[in-house]
Protein backbone atom coordinates (compact mmCIF):
# COMPACT_ATOMS: atom_id res chain seq x y z
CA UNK A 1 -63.39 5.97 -68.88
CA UNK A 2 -60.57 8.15 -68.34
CA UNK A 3 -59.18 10.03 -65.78
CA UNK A 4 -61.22 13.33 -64.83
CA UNK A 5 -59.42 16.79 -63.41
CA UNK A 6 -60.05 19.77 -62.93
CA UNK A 7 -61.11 22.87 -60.12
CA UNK A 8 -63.94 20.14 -59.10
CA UNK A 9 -62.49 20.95 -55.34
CA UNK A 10 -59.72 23.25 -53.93
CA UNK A 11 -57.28 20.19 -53.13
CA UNK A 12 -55.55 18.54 -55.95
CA UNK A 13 -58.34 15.84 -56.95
CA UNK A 14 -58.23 12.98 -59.49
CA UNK A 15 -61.04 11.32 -59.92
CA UNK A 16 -61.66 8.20 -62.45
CA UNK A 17 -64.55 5.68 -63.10
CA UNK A 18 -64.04 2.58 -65.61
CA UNK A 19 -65.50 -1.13 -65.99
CA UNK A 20 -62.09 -2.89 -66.51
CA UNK A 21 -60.14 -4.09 -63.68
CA UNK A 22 -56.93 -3.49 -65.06
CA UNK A 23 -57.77 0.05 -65.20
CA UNK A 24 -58.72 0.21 -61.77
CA UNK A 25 -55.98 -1.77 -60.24
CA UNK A 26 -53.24 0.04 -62.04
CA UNK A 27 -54.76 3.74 -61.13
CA UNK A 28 -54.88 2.81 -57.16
CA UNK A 29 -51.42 0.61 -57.87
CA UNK A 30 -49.66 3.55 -59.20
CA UNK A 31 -50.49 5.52 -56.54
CA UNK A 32 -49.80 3.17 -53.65
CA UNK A 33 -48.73 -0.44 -53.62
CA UNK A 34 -48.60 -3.24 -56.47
CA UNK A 35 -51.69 -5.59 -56.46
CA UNK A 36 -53.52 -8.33 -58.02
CA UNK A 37 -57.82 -7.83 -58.27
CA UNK A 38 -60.19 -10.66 -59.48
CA UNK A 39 -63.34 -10.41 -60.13
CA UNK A 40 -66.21 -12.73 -61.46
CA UNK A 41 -67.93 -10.47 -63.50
CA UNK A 42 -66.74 -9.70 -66.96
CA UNK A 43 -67.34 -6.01 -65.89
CA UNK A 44 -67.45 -3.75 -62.84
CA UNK A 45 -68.14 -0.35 -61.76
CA UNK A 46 -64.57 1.35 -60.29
CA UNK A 47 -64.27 4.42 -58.62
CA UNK A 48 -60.78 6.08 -58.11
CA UNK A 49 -60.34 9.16 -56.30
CA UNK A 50 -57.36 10.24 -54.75
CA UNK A 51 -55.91 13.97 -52.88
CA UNK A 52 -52.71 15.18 -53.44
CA UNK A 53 -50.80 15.79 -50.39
CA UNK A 54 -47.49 16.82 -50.18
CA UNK A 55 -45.58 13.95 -50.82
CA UNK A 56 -48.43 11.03 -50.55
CA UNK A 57 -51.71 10.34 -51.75
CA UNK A 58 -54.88 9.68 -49.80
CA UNK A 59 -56.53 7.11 -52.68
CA UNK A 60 -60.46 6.36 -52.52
CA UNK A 61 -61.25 3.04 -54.64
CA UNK A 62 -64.63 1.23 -54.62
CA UNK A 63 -64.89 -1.86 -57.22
CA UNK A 64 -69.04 -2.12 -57.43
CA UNK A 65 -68.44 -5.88 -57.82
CA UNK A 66 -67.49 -8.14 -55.56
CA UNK A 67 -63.28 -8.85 -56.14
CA UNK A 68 -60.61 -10.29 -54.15
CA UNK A 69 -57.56 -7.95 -53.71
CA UNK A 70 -54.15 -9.90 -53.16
CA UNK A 71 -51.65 -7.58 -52.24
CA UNK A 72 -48.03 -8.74 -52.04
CA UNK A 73 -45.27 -8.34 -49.00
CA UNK A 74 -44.89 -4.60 -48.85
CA UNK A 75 -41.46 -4.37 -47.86
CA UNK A 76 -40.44 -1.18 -46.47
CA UNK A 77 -43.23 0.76 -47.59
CA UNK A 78 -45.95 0.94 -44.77
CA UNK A 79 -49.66 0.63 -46.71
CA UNK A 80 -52.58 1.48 -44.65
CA UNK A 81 -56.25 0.33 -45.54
CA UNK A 82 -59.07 2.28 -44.34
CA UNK A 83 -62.58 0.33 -44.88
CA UNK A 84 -65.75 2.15 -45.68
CA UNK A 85 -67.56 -0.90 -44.61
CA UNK A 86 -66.91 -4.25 -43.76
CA UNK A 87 -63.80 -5.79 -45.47
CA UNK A 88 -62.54 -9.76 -45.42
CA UNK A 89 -58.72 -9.77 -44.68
CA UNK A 90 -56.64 -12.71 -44.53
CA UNK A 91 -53.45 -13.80 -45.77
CA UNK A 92 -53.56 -16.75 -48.02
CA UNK A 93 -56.84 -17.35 -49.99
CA UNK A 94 -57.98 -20.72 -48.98
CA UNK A 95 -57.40 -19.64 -45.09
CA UNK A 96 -60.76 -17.94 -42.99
CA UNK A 97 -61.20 -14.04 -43.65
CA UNK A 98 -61.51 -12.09 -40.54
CA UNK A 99 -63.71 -9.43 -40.93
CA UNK A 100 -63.46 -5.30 -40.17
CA UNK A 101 -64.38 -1.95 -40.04
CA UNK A 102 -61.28 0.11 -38.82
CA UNK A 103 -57.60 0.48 -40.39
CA UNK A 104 -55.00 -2.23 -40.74
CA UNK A 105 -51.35 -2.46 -42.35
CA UNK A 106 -50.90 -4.70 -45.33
CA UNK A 107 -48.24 -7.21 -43.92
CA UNK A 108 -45.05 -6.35 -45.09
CA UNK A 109 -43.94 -10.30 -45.28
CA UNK A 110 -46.51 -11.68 -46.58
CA UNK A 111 -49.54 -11.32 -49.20
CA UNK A 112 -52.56 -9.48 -47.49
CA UNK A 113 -56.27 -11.07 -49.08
CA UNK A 114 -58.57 -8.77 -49.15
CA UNK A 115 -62.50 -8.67 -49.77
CA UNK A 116 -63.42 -5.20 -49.91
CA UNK A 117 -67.38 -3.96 -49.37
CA UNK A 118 -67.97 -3.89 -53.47
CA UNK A 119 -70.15 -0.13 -52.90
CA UNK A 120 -68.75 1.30 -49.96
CA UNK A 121 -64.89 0.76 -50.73
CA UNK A 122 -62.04 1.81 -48.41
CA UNK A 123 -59.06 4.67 -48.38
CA UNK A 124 -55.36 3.38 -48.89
CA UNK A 125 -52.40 5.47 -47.65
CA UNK A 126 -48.67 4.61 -48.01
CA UNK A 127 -45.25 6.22 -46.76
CA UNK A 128 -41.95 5.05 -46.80
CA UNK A 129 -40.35 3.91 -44.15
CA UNK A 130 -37.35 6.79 -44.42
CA UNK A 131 -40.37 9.25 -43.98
CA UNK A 132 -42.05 7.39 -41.28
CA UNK A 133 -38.91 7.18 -39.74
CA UNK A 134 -38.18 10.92 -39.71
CA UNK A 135 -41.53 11.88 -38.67
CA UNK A 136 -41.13 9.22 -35.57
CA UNK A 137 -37.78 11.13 -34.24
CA UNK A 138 -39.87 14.38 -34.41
CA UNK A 139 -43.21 12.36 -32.34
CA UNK A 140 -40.70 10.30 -30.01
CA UNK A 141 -37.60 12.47 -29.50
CA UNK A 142 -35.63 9.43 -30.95
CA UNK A 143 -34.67 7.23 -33.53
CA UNK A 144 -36.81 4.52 -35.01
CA UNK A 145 -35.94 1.80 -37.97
CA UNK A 146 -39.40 0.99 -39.19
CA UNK A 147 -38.71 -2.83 -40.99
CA UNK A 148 -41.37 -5.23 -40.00
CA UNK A 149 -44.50 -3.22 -39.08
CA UNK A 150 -46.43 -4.60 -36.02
CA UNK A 151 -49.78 -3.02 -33.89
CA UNK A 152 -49.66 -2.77 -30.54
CA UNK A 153 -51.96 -5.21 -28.86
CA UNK A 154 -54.47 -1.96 -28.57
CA UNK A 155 -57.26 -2.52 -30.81
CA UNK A 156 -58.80 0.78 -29.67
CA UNK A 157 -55.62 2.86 -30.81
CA UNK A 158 -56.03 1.61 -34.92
CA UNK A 159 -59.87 2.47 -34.32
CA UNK A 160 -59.16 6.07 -32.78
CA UNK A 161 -55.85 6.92 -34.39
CA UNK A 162 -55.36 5.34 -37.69
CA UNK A 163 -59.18 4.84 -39.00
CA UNK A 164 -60.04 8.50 -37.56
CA UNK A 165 -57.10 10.26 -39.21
CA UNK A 166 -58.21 8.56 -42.87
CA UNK A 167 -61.43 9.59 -42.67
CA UNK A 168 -61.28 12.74 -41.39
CA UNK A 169 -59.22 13.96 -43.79
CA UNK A 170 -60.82 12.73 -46.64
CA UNK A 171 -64.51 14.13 -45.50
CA UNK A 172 -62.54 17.26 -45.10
CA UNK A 173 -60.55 17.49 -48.46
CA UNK A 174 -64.17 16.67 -50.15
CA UNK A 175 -65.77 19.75 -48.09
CA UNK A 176 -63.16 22.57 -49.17
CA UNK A 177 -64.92 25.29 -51.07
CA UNK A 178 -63.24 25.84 -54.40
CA UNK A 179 -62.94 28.95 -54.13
CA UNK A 180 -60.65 28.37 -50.91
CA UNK A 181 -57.25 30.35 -51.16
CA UNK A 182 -54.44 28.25 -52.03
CA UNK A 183 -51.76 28.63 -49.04
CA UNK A 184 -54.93 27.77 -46.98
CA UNK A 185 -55.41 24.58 -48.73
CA UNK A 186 -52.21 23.69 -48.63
CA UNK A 187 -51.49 24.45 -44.60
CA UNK A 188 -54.88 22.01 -44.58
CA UNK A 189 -53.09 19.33 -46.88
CA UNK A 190 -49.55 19.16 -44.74
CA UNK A 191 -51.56 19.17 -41.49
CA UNK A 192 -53.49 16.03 -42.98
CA UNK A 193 -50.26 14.25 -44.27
CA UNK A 194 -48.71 14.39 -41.02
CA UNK A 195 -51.74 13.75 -39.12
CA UNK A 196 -52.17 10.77 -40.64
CA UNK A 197 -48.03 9.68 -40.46
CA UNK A 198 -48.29 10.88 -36.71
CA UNK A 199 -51.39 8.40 -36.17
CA UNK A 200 -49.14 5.34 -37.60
CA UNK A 201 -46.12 6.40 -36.24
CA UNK A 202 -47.98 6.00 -32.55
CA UNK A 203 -49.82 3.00 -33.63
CA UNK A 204 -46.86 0.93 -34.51
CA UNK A 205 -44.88 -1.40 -31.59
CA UNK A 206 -42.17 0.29 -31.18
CA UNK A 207 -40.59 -2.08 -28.79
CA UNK A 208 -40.54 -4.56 -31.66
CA UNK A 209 -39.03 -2.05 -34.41
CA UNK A 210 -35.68 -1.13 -33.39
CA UNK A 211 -32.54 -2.53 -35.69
CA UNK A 212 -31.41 -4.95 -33.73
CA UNK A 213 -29.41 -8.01 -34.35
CA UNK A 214 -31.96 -10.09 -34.92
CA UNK A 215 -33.92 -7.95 -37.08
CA UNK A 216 -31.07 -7.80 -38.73
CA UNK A 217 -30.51 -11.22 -38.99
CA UNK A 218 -33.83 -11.76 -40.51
CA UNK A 219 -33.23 -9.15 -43.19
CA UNK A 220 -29.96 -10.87 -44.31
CA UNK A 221 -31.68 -14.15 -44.32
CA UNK A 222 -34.52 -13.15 -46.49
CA UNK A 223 -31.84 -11.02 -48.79
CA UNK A 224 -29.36 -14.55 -49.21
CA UNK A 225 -32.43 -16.81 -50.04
CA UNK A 226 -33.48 -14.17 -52.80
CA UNK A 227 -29.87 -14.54 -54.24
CA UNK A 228 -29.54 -18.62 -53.86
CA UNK A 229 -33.10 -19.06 -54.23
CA UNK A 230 -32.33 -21.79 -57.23
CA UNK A 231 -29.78 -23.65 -55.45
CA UNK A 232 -30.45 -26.72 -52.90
CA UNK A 233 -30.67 -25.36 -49.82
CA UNK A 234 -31.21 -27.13 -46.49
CA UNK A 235 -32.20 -25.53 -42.61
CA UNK A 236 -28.49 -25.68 -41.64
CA UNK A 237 -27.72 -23.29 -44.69
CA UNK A 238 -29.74 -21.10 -43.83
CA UNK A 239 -28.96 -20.90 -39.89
CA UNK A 240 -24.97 -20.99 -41.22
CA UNK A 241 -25.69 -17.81 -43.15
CA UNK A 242 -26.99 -15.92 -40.28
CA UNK A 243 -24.74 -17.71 -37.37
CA UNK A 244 -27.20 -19.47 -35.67
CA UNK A 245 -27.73 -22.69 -34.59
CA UNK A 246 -30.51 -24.75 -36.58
CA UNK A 247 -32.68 -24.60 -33.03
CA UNK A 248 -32.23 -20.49 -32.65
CA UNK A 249 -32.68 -19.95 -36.39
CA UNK A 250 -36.13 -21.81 -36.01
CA UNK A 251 -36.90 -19.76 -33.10
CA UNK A 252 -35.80 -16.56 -34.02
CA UNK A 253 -37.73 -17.55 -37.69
CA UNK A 254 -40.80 -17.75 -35.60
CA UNK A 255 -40.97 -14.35 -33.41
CA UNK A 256 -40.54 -12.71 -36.62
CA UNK A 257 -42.39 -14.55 -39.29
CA UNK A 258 -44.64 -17.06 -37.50
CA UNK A 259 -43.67 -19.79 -39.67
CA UNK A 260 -40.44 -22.55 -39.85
CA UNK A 261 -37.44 -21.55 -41.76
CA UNK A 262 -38.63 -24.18 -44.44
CA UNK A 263 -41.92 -22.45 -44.92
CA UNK A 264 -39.80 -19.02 -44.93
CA UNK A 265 -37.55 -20.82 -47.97
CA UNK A 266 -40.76 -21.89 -50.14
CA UNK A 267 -43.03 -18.72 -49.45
CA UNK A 268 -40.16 -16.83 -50.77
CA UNK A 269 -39.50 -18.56 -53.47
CA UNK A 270 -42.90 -19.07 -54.33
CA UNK A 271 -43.30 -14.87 -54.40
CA UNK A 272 -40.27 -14.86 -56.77
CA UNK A 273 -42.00 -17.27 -59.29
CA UNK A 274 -44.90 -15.07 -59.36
CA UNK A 275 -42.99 -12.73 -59.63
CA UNK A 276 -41.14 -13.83 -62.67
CA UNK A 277 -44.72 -16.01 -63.91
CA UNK A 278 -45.96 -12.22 -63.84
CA UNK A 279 -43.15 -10.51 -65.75
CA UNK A 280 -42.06 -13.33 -68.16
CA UNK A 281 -41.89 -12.82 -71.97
CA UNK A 282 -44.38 -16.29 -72.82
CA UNK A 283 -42.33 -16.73 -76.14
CA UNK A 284 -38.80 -17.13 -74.72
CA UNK A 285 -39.96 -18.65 -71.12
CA UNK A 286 -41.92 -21.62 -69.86
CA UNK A 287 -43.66 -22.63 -66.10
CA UNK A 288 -40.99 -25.20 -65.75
CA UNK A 289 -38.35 -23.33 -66.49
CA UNK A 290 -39.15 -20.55 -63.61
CA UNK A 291 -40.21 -23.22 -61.14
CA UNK A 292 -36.66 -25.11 -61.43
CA UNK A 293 -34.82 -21.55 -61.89
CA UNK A 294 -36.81 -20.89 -58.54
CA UNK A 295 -35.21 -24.33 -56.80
CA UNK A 296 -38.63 -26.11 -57.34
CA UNK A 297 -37.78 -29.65 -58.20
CA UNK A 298 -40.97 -31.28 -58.51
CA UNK A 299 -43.66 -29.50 -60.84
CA UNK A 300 -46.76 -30.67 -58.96
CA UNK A 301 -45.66 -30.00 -55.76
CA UNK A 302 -44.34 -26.43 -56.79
CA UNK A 303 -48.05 -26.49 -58.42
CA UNK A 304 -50.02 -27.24 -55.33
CA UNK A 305 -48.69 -24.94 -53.30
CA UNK A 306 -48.84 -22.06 -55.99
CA UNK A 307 -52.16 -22.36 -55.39
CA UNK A 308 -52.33 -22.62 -51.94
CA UNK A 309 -50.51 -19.38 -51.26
CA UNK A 310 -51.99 -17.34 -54.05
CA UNK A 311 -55.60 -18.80 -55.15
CA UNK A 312 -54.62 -19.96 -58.49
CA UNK A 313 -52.51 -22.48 -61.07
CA UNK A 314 -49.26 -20.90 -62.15
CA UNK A 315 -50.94 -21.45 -65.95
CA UNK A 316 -53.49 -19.45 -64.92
CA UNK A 317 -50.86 -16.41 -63.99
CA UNK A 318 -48.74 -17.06 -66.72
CA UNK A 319 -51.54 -17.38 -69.16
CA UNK A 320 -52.21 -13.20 -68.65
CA UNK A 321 -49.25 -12.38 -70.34
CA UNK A 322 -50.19 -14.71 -73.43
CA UNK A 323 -53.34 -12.43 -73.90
CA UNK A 324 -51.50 -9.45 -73.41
């Protein structure tokens, strides 16, 4: 079905409802982060509603089928995920879900699984980082250089802060009279935008978010392995690039990322052949040729752990594009 608008509310309201997942995934992915959603069924029953604030959207989405949502590293946009009800999250889809209720960040190095409640669905928010940023010197009286996102080890603050904000100012945007004068609703609309940004700005670890060296460091290294990503590269390359030895490149590796620097090297690369699986043009491109172009050597290795880290065969990713 398409898209519905119109002076259903005073705030600027979108709503749409459609049975194909592509539909559904490319409304909330236009409007906040680039995703993957499977599904079972042939057909499902989306819901998309989002508000209009003044330079985000607050985006409702409910599937009414069960799906899995993959979500890719977001970089340095910060995506929030409100449940409605109770959501599996996880990171790779053959790991253990854990299950919630209250807001989380999508991991902004790595793929974030989730299984959202197919009726009750959840509210997504994103912001830059730039904007985050700014709106942390005006909370904190100083700079902050938002890169990795982290919690602080306060559950309690996500519940109170983060899940509060979402929901509060969604069950308010969907209680404005129409008739409500229009500098009103948009005072209401800026106060909820930075309500919400205020609520993640204090949520974040701010200990862990300065731009420091190592941080740095980090950045550079993921930045060369995108550009040499096809070449051989070995553990001393990468700690050369980043002058450190192999021992404090596997340490530092692991604060940040929780993984070795070989496991950094191959879940890189293995986002940049999905990636390019996802993009490629099937008549002038072939699996092999990505994996290689990728610096995957062996096709069944490169195969197995395609599927480890995403769920399915790189056929079955590349195959998409054949049917258009």
């Amino acid at each position: 079905m398409a898209a519905v608008t119109g002076p259903l509310l005073a705030p600027a309201l979108t709503t749409l409802a459609s049975n194909k997942v592509d539909v559904v995934r490319d409304t909330v992915a236009q409007q906040t982060t680039p995703h993957e959603v499977y599904c079972a069924s042939k057909t499902l029953y989306g819901v998309v509603a989002s508000v209009a604030l003044p330079s985000t959207r607050l985006v409702f989405v409910k599937y009414g089928e069960q799906v899995m949502v993959s979500a890719p590293p977001t970089g340095d946009k910060l995506v929030a995920t409100v449940p409605l009800g109770t959501m599996g999250v996880g990171h790779k889809p053959s790991e253990s879900l854990s299950y919630r209720s209250h807001g989380f960040l999508l991991s902004s190095t790595q793929d974030t699984i989730m299984h959202p409640d197919p009726d009750k669905g959840a509210l997504v928010f994103a912001v830059g980082s730039q904007e985050l940023a700014q709106q942390a010197q005006k909370v904190l009286g100083h700079d902050q250089h938002f890169g990795q996102f982290q919690w602080l080890n306060r559950q309690s603050l996500v519940e109170s802060s983060l899940t509060h904000m979402c929901t509060g100012a969604w069950e308010m945007a969907m209680s404005l009279p129409a008739d409500t004068p229009e500098f009103v609703v948009s005072r209401l609309m800026n106060s909820m935008q930075l309500n919400i940004i205020n609520s993640l700005v204090l949520a974040c670890d701010h200990t862990q978010l300065s731009a420091g060296p190592e941080k740095s460091r980090m950045s550079r290294l993921i930045s060369w392995i995108e550009v040499h990503a096809g070449e051989a590269i070995t553990v001393a390359d990468l700690a050369s690039e980043v002058g450190l030895s192999v021992r404090q490149l596997q340490a530092s590796v692991a604060q940040h990322f929780g993984i070795s620097p070989i496991e950094l090297l191959r879940e890189t690369r293995l986002r940049m052949a999905r990636e390019a699986l996802i993009a490629a043009d099937p008549d002038n491109c072939t699996i092999s040729t990505i994996a290689y172009s990728m610096g995957f050597n062996h096709l069944g290795r490169f195969s197995h752990h395609y599927f480890t880290e995403f769920g399915e065969k790189p056929s079955e990713t590349f195959r998409r594009n054949l049917h258009g």
